[in-house]
N, C-alpha and C. Protein backbone atom coordinates (compact mmCIF):
# COMPACT_ATOMS: atom_id res chain seq x y z
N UNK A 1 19.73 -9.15 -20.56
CA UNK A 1 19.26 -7.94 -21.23
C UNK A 1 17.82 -8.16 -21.71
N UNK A 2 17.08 -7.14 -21.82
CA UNK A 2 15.74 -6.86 -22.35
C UNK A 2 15.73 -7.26 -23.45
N UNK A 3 14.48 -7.82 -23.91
CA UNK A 3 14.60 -8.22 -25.31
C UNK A 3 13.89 -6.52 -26.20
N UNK A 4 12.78 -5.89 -25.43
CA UNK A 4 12.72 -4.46 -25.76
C UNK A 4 12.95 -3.58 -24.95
N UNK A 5 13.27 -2.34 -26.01
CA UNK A 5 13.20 -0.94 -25.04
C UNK A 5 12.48 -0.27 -26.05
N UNK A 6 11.84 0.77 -24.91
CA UNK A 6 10.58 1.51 -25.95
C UNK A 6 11.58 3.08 -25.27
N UNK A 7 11.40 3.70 -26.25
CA UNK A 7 12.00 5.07 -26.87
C UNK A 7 10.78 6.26 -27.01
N UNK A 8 10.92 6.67 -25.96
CA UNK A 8 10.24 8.30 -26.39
C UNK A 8 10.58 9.72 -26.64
N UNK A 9 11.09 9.90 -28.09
CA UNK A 9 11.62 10.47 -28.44
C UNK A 9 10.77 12.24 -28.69
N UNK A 10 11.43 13.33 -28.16
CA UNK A 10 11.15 14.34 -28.14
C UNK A 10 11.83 15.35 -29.27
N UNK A 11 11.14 15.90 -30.48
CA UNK A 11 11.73 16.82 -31.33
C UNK A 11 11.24 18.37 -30.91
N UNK A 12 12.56 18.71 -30.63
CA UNK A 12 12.24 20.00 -29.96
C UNK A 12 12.45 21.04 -31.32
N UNK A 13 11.37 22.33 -30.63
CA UNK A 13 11.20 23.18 -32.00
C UNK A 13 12.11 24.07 -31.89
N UNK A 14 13.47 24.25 -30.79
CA UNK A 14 14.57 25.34 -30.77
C UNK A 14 15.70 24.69 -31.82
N UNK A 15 14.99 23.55 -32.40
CA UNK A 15 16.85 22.70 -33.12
C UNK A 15 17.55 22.33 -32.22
N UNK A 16 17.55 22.08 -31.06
CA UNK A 16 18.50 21.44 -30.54
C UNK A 16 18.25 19.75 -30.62
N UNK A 17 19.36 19.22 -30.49
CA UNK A 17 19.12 17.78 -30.65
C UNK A 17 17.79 17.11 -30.24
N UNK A 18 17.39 15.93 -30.67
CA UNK A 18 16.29 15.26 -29.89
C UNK A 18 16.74 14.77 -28.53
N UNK A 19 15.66 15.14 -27.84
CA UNK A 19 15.58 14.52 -26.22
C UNK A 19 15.19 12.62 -26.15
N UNK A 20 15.49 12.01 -26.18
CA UNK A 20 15.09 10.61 -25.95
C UNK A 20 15.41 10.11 -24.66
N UNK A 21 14.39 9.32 -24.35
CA UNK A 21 14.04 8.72 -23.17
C UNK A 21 14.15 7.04 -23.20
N UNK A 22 14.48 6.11 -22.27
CA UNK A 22 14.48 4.91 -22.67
C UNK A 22 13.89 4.56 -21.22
N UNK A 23 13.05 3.12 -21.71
CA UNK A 23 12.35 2.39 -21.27
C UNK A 23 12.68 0.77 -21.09
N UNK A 24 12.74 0.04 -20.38
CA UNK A 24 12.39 -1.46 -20.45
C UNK A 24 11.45 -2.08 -20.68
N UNK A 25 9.88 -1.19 -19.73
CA UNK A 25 8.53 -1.48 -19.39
C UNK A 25 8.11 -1.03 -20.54
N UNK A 26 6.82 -1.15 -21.11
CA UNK A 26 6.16 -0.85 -22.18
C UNK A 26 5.46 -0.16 -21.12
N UNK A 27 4.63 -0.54 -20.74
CA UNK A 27 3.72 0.10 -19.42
C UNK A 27 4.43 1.18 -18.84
N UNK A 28 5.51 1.59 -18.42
CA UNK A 28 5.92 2.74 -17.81
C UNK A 28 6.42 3.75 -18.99
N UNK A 29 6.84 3.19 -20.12
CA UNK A 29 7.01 3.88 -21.30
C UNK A 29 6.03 4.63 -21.90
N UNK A 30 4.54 3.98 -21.85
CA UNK A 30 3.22 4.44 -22.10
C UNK A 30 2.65 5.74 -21.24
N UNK A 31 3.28 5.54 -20.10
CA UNK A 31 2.42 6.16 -19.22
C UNK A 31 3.48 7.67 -19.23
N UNK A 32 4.61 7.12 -19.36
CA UNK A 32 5.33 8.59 -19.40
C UNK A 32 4.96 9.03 -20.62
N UNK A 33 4.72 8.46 -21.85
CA UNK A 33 4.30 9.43 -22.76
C UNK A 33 3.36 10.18 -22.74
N UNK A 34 2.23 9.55 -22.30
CA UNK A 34 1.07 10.62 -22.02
C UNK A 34 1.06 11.46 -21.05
N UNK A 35 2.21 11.62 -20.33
CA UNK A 35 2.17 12.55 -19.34
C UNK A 35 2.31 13.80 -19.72
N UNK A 36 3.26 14.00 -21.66
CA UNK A 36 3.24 14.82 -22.80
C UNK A 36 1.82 15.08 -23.38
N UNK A 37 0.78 14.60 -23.33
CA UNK A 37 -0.16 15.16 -23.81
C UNK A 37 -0.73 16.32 -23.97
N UNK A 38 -0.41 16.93 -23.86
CA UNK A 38 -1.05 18.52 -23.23
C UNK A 38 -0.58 19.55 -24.12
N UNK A 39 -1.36 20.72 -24.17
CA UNK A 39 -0.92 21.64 -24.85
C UNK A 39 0.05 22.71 -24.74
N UNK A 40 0.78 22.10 -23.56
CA UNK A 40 1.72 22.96 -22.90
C UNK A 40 3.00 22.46 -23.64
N UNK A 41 3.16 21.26 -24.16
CA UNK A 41 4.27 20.58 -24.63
C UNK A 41 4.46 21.03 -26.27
N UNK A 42 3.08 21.76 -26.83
CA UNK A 42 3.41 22.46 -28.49
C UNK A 42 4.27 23.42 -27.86
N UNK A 43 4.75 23.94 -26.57
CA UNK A 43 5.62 25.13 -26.85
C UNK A 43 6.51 24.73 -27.26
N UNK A 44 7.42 23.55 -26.77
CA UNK A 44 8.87 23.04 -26.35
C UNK A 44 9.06 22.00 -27.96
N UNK A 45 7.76 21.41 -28.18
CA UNK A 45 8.17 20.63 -29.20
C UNK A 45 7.58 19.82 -30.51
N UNK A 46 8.11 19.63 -31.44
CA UNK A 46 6.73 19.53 -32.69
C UNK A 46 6.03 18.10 -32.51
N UNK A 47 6.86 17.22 -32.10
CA UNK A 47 6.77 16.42 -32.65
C UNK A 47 7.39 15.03 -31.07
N UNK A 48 6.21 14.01 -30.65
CA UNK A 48 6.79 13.49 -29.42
C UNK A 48 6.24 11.64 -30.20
N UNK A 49 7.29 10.94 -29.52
CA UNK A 49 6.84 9.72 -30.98
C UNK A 49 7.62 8.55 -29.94
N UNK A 50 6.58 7.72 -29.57
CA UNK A 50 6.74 6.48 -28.70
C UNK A 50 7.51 5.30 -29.64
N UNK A 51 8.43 4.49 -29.46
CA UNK A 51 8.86 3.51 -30.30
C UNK A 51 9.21 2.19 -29.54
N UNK A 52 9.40 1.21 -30.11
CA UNK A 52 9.78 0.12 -29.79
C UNK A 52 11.65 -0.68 -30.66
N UNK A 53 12.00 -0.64 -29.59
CA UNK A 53 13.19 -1.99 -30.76
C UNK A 53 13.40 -3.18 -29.93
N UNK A 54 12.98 -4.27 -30.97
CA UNK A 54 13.43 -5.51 -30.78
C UNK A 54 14.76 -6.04 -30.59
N UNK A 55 15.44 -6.33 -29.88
CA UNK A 55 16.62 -6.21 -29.92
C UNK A 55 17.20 -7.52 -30.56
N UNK A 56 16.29 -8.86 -30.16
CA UNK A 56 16.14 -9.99 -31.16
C UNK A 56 16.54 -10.19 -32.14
N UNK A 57 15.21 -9.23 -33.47
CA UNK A 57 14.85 -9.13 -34.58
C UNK A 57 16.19 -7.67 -35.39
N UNK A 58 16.11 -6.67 -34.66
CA UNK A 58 16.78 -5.40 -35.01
C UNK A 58 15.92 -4.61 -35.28
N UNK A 59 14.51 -5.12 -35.34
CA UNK A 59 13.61 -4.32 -36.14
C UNK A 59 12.69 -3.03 -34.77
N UNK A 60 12.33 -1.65 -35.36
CA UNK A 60 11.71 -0.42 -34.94
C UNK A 60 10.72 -0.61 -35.35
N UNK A 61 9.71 -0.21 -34.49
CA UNK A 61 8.42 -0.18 -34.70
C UNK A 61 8.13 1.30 -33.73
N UNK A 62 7.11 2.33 -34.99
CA UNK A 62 6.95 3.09 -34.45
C UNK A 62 5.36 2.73 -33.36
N UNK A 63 4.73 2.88 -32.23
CA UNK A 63 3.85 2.63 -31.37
C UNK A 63 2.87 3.83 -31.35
N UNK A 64 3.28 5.29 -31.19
CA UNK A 64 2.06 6.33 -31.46
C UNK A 64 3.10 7.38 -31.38
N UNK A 65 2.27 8.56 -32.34
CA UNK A 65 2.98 9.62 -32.24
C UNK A 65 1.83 10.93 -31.74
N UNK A 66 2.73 11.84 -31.38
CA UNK A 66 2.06 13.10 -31.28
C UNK A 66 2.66 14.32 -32.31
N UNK A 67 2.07 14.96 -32.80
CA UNK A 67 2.25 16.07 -33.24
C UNK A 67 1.95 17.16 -33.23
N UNK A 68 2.44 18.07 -33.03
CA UNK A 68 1.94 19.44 -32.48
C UNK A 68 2.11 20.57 -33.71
């Protein structure tokens, strides 16, 4: 098993649950987040927030967020 997975978590502005995404790669985790950059993504959602967990340690680390 991975020692991380990075989490890109999507808060959507209809209330429906969060969308989360999981990762192994940091690098492919990165790159899908910015593929959210855009101003097309304030329709769908407030709030898009890259993370990390150590699976080691237990410990979250948030990595970058977006907010819309």
């Amino acid at each position: 098993m991975e020692r991380y997975t990075y989490e890109i978590t999507f808060t959507r502005l209809d209330g429906q649950p969060d969308e989360i995404q999981q990762h192994t790669s940091e690098e492919l985790a990165r790159e899908c987040f910015r593929l959210f950059d855009e101003s097309d993504s304030a329709e769908m959602y407030s709030k898009i927030e890259l993370s990390c967990h150590d699976w080691e340690t237990g410990a979250d680390e948030i990595l970058e967020t977006m907010t819309f």
